[in-house]
Protein backbone atom coordinates (compact mmCIF):
# COMPACT_ATOMS: atom_id res chain seq x y z
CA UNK A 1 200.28 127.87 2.52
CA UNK A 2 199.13 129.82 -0.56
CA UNK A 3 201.14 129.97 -3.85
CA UNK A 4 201.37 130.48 -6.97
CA UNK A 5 202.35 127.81 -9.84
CA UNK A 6 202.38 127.52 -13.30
CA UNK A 7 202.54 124.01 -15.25
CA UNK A 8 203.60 123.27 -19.03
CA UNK A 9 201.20 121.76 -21.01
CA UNK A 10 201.38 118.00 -20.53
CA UNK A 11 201.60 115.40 -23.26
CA UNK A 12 199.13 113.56 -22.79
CA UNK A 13 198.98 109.76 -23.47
CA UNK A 14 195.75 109.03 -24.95
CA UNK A 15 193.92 105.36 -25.54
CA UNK A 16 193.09 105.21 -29.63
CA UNK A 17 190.55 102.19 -30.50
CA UNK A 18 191.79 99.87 -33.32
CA UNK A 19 188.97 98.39 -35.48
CA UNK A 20 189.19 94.17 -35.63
CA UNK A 21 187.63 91.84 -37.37
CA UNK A 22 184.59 89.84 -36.18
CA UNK A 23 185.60 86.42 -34.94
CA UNK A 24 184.58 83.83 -32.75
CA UNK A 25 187.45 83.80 -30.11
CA UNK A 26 187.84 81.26 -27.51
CA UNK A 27 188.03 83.29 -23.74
CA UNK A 28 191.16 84.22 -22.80
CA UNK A 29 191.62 85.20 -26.91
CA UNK A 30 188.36 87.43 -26.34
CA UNK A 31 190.31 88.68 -22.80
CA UNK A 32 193.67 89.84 -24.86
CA UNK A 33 191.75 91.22 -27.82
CA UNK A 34 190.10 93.41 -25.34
CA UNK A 35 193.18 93.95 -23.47
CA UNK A 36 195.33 94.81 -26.54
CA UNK A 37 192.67 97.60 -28.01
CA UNK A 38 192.22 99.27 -24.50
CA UNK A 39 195.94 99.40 -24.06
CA UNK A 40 197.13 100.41 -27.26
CA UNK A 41 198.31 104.23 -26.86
CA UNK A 42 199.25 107.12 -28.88
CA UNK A 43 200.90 110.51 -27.88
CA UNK A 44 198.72 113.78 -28.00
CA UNK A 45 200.01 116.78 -27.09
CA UNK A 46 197.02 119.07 -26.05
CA UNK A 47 197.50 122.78 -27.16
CA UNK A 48 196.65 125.66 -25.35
CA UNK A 49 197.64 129.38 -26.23
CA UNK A 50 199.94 130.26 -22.77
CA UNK A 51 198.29 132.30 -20.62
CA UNK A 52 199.02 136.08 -20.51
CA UNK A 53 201.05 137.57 -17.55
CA UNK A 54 198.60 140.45 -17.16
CA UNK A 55 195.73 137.90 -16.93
CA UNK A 56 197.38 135.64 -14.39
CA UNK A 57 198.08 139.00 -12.14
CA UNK A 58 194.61 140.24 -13.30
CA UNK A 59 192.93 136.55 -11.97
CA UNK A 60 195.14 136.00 -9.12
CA UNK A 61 194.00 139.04 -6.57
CA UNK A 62 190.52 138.08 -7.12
CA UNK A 63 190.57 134.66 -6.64
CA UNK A 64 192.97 134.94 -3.41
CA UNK A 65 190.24 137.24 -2.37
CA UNK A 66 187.87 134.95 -2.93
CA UNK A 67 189.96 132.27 -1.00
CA UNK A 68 190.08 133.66 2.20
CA UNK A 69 186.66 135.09 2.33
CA UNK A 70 185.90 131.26 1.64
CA UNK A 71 188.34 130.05 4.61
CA UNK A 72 188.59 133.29 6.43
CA UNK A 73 191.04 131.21 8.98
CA UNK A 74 193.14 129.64 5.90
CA UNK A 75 191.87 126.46 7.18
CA UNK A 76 190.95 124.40 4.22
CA UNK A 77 191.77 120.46 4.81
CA UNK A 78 192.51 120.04 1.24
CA UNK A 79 193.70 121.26 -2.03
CA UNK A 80 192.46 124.31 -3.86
CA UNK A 81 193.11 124.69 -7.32
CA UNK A 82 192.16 126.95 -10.38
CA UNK A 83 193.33 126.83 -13.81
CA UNK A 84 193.11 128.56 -17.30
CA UNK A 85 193.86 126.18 -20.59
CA UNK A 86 195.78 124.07 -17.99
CA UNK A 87 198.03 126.86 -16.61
CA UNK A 88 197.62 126.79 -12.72
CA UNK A 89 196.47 130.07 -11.97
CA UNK A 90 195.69 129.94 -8.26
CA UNK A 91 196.92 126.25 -6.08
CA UNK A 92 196.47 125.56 -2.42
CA UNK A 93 197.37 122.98 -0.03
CA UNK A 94 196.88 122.60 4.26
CA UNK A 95 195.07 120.74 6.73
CA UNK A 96 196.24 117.33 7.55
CA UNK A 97 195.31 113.68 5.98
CA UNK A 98 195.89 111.61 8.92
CA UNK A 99 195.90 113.11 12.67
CA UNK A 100 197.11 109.99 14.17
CA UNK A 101 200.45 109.68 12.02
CA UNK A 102 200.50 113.92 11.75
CA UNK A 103 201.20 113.24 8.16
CA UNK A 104 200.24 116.92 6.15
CA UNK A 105 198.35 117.52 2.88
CA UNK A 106 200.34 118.30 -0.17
CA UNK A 107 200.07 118.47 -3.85
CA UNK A 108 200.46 115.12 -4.06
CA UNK A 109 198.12 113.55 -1.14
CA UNK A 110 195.20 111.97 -2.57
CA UNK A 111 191.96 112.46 -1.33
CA UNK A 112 188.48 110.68 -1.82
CA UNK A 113 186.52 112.29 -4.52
CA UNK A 114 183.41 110.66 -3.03
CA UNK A 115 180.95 111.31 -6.30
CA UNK A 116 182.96 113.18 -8.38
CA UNK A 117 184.52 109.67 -8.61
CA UNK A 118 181.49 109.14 -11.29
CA UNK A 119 183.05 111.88 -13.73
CA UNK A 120 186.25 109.01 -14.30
CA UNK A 121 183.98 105.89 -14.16
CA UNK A 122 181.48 107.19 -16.75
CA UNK A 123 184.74 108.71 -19.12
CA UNK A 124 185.97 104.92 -18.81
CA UNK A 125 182.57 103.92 -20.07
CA UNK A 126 182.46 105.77 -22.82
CA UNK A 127 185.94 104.98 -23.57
CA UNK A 128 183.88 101.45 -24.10
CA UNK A 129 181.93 103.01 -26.34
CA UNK A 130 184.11 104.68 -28.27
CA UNK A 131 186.13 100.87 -28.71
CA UNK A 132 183.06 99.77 -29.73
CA UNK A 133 183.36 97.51 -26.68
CA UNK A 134 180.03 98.89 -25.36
CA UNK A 135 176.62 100.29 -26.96
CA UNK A 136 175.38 103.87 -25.46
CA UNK A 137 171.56 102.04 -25.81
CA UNK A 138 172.90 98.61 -24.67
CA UNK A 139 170.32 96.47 -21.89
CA UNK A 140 172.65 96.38 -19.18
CA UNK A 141 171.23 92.47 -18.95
CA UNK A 142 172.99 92.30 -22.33
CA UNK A 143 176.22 92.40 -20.43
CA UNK A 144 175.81 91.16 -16.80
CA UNK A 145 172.58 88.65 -17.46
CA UNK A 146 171.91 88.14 -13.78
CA UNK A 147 170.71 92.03 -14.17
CA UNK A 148 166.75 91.25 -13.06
CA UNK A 149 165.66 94.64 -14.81
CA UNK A 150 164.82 94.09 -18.57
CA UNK A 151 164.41 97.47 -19.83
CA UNK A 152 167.18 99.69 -18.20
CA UNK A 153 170.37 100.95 -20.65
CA UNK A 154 173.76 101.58 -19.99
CA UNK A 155 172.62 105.48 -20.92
CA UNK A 156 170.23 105.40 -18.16
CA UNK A 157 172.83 104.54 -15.66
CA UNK A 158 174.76 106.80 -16.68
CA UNK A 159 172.54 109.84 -16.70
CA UNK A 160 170.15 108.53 -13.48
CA UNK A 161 167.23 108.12 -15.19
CA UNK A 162 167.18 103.48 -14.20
CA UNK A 163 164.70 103.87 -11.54
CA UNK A 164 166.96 101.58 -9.52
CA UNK A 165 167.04 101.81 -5.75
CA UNK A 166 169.75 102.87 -3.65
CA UNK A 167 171.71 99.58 -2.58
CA UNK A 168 173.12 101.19 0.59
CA UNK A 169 169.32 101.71 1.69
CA UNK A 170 168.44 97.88 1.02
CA UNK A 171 171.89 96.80 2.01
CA UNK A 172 170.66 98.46 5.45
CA UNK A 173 167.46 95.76 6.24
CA UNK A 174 169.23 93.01 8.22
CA UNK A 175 166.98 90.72 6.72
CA UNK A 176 168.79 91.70 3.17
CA UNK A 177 172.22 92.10 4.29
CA UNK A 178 174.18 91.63 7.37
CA UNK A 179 176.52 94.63 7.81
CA UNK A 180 179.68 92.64 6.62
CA UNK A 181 181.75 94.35 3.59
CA UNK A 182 179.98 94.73 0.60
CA UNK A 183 181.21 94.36 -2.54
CA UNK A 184 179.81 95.61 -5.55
CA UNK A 185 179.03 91.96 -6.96
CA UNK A 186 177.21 91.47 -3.90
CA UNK A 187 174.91 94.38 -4.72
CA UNK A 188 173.76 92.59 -8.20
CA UNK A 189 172.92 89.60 -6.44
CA UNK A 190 170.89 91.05 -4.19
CA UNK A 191 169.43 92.50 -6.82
CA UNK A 192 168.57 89.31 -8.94
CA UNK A 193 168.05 87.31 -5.68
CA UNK A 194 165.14 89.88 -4.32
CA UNK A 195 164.43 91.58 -7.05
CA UNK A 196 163.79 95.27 -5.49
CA UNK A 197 160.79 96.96 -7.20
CA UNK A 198 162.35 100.26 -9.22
CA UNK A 199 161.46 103.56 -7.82
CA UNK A 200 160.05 104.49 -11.00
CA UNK A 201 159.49 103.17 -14.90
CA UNK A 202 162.91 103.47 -16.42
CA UNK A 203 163.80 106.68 -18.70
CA UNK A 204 160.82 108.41 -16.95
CA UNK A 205 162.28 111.00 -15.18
CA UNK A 206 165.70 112.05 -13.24
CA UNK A 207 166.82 110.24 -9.79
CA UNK A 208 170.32 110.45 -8.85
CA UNK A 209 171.63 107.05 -7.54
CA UNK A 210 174.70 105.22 -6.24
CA UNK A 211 173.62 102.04 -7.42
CA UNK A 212 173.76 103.13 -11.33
CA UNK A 213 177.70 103.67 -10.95
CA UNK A 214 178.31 100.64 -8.57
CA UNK A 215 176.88 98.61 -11.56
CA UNK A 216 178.26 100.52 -13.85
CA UNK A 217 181.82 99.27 -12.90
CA UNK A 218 180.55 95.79 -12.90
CA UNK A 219 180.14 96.74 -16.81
CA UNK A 220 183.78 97.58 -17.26
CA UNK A 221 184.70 95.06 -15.48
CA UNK A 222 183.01 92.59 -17.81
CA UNK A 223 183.56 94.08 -20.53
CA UNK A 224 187.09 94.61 -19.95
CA UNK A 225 188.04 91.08 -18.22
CA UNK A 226 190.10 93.52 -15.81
CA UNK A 227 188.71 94.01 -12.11
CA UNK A 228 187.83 98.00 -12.50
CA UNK A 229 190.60 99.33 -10.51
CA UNK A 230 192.78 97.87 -12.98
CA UNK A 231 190.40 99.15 -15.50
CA UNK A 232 190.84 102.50 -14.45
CA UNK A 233 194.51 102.54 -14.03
CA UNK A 234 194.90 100.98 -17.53
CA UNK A 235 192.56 103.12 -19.20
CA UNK A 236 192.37 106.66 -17.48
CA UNK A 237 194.87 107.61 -14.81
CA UNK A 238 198.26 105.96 -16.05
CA UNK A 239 197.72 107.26 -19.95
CA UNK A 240 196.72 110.30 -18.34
CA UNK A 241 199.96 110.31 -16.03
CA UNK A 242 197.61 110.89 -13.01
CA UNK A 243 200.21 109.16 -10.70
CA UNK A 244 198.70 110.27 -7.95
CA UNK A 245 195.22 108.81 -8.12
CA UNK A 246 194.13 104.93 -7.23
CA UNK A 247 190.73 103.14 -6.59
CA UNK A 248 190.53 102.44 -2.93
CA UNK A 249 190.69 98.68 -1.42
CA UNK A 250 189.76 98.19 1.92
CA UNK A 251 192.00 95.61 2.29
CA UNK A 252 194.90 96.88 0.77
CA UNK A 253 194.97 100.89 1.85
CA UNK A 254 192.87 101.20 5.35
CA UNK A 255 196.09 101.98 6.81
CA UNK A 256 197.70 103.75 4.33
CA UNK A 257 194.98 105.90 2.87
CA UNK A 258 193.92 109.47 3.95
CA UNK A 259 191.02 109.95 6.72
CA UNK A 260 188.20 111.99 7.16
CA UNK A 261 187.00 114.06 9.99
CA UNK A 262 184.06 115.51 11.50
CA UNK A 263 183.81 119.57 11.84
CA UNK A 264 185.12 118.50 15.72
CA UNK A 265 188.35 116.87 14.05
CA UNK A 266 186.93 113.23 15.36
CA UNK A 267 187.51 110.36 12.66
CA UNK A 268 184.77 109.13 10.83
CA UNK A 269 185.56 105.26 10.93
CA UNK A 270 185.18 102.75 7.83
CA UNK A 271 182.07 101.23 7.57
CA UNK A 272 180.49 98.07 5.44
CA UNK A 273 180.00 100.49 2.28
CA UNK A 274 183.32 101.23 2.19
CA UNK A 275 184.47 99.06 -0.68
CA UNK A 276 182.43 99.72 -3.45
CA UNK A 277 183.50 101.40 -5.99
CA UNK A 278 182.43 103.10 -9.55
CA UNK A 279 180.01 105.77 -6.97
CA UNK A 280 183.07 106.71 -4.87
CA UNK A 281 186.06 105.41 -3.70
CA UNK A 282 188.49 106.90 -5.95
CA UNK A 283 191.18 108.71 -4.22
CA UNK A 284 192.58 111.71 -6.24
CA UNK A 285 194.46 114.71 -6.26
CA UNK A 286 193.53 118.89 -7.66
CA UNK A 287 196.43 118.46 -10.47
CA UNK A 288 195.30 114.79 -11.16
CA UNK A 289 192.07 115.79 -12.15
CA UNK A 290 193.61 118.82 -14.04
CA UNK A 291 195.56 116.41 -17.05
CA UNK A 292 192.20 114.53 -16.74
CA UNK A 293 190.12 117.40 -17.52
CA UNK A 294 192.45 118.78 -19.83
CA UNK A 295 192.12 115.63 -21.80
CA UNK A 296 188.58 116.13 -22.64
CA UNK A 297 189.34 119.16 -24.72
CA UNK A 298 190.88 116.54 -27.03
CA UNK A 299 188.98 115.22 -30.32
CA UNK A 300 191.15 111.72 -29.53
CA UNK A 301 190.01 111.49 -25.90
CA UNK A 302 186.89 111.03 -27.02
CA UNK A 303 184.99 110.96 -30.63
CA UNK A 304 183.49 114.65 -30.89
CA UNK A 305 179.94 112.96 -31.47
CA UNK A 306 179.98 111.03 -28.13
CA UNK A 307 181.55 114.66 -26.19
CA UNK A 308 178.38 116.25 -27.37
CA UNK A 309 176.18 113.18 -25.77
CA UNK A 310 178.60 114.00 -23.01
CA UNK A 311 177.53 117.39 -22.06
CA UNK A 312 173.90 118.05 -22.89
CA UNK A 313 170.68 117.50 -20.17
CA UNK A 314 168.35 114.78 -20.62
CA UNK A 315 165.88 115.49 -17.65
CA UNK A 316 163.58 117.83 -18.46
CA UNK A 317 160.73 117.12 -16.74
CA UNK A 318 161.06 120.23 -14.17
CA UNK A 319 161.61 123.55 -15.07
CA UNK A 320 164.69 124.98 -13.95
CA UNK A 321 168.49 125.37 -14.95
CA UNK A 322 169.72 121.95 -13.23
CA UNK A 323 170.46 118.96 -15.57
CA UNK A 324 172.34 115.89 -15.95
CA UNK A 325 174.41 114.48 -18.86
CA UNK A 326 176.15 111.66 -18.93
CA UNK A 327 178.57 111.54 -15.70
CA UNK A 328 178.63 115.22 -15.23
CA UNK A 329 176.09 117.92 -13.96
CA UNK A 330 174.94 121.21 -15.47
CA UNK A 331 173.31 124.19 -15.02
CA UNK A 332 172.00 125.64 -18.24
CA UNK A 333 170.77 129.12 -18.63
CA UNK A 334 168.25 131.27 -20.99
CA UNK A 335 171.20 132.67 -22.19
CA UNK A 336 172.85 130.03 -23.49
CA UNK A 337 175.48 129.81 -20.41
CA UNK A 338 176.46 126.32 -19.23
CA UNK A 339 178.24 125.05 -16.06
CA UNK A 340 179.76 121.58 -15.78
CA UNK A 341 180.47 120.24 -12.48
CA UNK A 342 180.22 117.54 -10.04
CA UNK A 343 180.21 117.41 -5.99
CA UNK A 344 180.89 114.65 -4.20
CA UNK A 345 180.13 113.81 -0.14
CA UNK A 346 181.48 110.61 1.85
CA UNK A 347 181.76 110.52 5.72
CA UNK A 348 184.21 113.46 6.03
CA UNK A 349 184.67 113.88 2.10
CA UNK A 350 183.54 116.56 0.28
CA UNK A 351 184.42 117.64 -2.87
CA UNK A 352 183.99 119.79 -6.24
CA UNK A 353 184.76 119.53 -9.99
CA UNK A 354 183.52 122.40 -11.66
CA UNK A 355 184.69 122.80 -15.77
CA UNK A 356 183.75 125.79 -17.68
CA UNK A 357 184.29 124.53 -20.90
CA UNK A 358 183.91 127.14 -23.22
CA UNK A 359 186.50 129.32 -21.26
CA UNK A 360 189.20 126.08 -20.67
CA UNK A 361 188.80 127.18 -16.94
CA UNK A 362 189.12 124.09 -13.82
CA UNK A 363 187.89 124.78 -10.62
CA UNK A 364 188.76 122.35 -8.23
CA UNK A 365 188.37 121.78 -4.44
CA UNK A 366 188.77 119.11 -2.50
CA UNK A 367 188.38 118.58 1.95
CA UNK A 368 188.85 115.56 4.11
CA UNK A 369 187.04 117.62 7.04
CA UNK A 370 183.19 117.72 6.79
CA UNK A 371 182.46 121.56 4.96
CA UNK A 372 179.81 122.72 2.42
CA UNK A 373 182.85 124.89 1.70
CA UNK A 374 183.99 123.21 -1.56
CA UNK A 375 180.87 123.34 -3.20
CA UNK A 376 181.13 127.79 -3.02
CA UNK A 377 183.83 127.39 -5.43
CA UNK A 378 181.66 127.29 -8.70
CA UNK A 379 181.04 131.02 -7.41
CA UNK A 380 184.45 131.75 -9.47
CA UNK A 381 182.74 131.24 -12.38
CA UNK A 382 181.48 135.01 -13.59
CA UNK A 383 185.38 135.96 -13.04
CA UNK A 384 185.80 133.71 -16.06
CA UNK A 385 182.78 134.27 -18.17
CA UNK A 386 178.84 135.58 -17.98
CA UNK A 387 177.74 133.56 -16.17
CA UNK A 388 174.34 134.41 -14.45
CA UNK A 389 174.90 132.75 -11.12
CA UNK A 390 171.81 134.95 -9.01
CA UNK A 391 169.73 132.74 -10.91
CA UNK A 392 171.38 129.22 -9.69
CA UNK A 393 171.15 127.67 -6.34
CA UNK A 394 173.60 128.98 -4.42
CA UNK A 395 176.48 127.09 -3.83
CA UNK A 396 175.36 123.89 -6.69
CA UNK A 397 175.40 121.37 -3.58
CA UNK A 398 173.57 119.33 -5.44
């Protein structure tokens, strides 16, 4: 069912970094100084000039137009959702999250993100950064020593440019790993135990990997001294009131978690990749990752110098308008245009982020039945601003 919603701007509760003296600290005094900057909060109340009535009514025809020539059967599995400087213009929920219990999808039914999990682990890790917890140029090996590959930086994970190879192709030699649950510790020592030549000399070029994020949450989770669920509740979802939103555990929500499906409506089952996390694995909902994306239009999400790190490319080794930053896509133009999103894809999952920034616009879809569907959505994005879409591929699946 289709309707239409409008939410007050949120107060956000932000994380502010506290500068502390250099000490030598025994462990668990090193764990609570840690502990005690990452937690320590201050209100922020994000402002937004209200959108106009005659802009809402102006936006709404079109993108309900858009909507059903999208799912001409209104049969999205999923949530829908577009907004202007946080006001939901356009919100949509249906399909159903697990056939066996008949349980429906709502506003407030989480669903797996699959990669646009990466947009909340790489804003935690540059939370980090932003403590001065973590260096943007830091060896990773400076962190988790048992990391076998000497020149690779947490910037390189974070914009795909490591060279490392995928751990779910490695994982799936018998002779490597036998098909029980992996866990994303198991992945690093794998890596230090075989040492897996890189698929090319780090910073060299662009090439989009799993493995970067799964190690990345080993990072926070050092760095931290929390395991990175934790980390991300603590950090990102609960200061952000996204109440909705958890890291999956196998253990812990197999039964309880929403499914996926096939095009057919059969179940795609868990399998042994299914609890790692930092790639995927965050479960999430269309307003969730609304108040997240409305906090990065604040200067105290993050410090204005790191946002600009943030959103810029740093692959340019093929000509084209496709890019990466640092946890987010792009799609820059000769005109100056730019287009943030990500897509995600697990089993039955897919999903799209898409933030036009200099508008304030979200786009947001997310399915738990198997669709290139979602990824169309960034199609909204000339009904917001000039953007030359003819010129980009043509639904950003990548």
């Amino acid at each position: 069912m289709k309707f239409l919603k409008f939410i007050p701007l949120i107060v956000l509760f932000i994380l502010a970094s506290c500068k502390k003296e250099k000490r030598t600290l025994a462990h668990h005094e090193v764990k609570k100084e840690v502990k005690d900057t990452i937690l320590r909060i201050k209100p922020l109340d994000i402002t937004l000039n209200k959108v106009p009535q005659a802009f809402v009514d102006s936006k709404y025809e079109s993108i309900d137009n858009f909507y059903n020539h999208i799912w001409p059967r209104n049969n999205l599995s999923g949530g829908f959702l577009v907004a202007k400087n946080g006001q939901v213009l356009y919100e949509t929920y249906g399909g159903i999250a697990n056939r066996s219990t008949k349980e429906e999808i709502n506003s407030h039914t989480a669903l797996h993100l699959a990669s646009v999990s990466k947009v909340l682990t790489a804003a935690v890790v540059l939370k980090l950064i932003d403590f001065k917890k973590l260096e943007l140029d830091q060896k990773v090996n400076a962190i988790l020593p048992e990391f076998p590959y000497e020149d690779i930086t947490i910037k390189m994970l974070l914009n795909h440019r490591s060279g490392l190879p995928n751990y779910a192709y490695f994982c799936d030699n018998a002779e490597i790993w036998d098909r029980s649950m992996l866990k994303n510790q198991d992945i690093l020592d794998l890596m230090a135990k075989h040492k897996f030549d890189l698929y090319f000399k780090p910073d060299k070029k662009f090439g989009y990997c799993n493995t970067n994020y799964a190690v990345l949450a080993l990072v926070i989770e050092k760095v931290t001294h929390m395991n990175y669920r934790d980390a991300m509740k603590k950090i990102i979802f609960e200061p952000l009131g996204m109440n909705d939103t958890y890291v999956f555990d196998y253990e812990k929500h197999k039964d309880t978690a929403s499914l996926s499906y096939k095009g057919n409506n059969v179940l795609y089952k868990f399998d042994f990749l299914d609890d790692i996390y930092g790639d995927k694995n965050i479960y999430s909902t269309p307003r969730d990752l609304l108040k997240f994306d409305m906090a990065t239009y604040s200067d105290d999400f993050l410090n204005p110098d790191l946002v600009k790190k943030v959103f810029k490319g740093y692959s340019y080794e093929t000509k084209g308008i496709k890019n990466y930053g640092l946890g987010i896509r792009l799609r820059e133009w000769k005109t100056g245009e730019k287009l943030f999103y990500h897509n995600g894809w697990w089993h039955g999952n897919t999903s799209s982020y898409v933030t036009l920034k200099k508008d304030t616009v979200t786009i947001i879809a997310l399915s738990n039945k198997f669709s290139y569907k979602p990824y169309k959505v960034s199609k909204l994005a000339p009904l917001f601003g000039t953007y030359p879409m003819k010129d980009a591929d043509e639904d950003l699946f990548d």
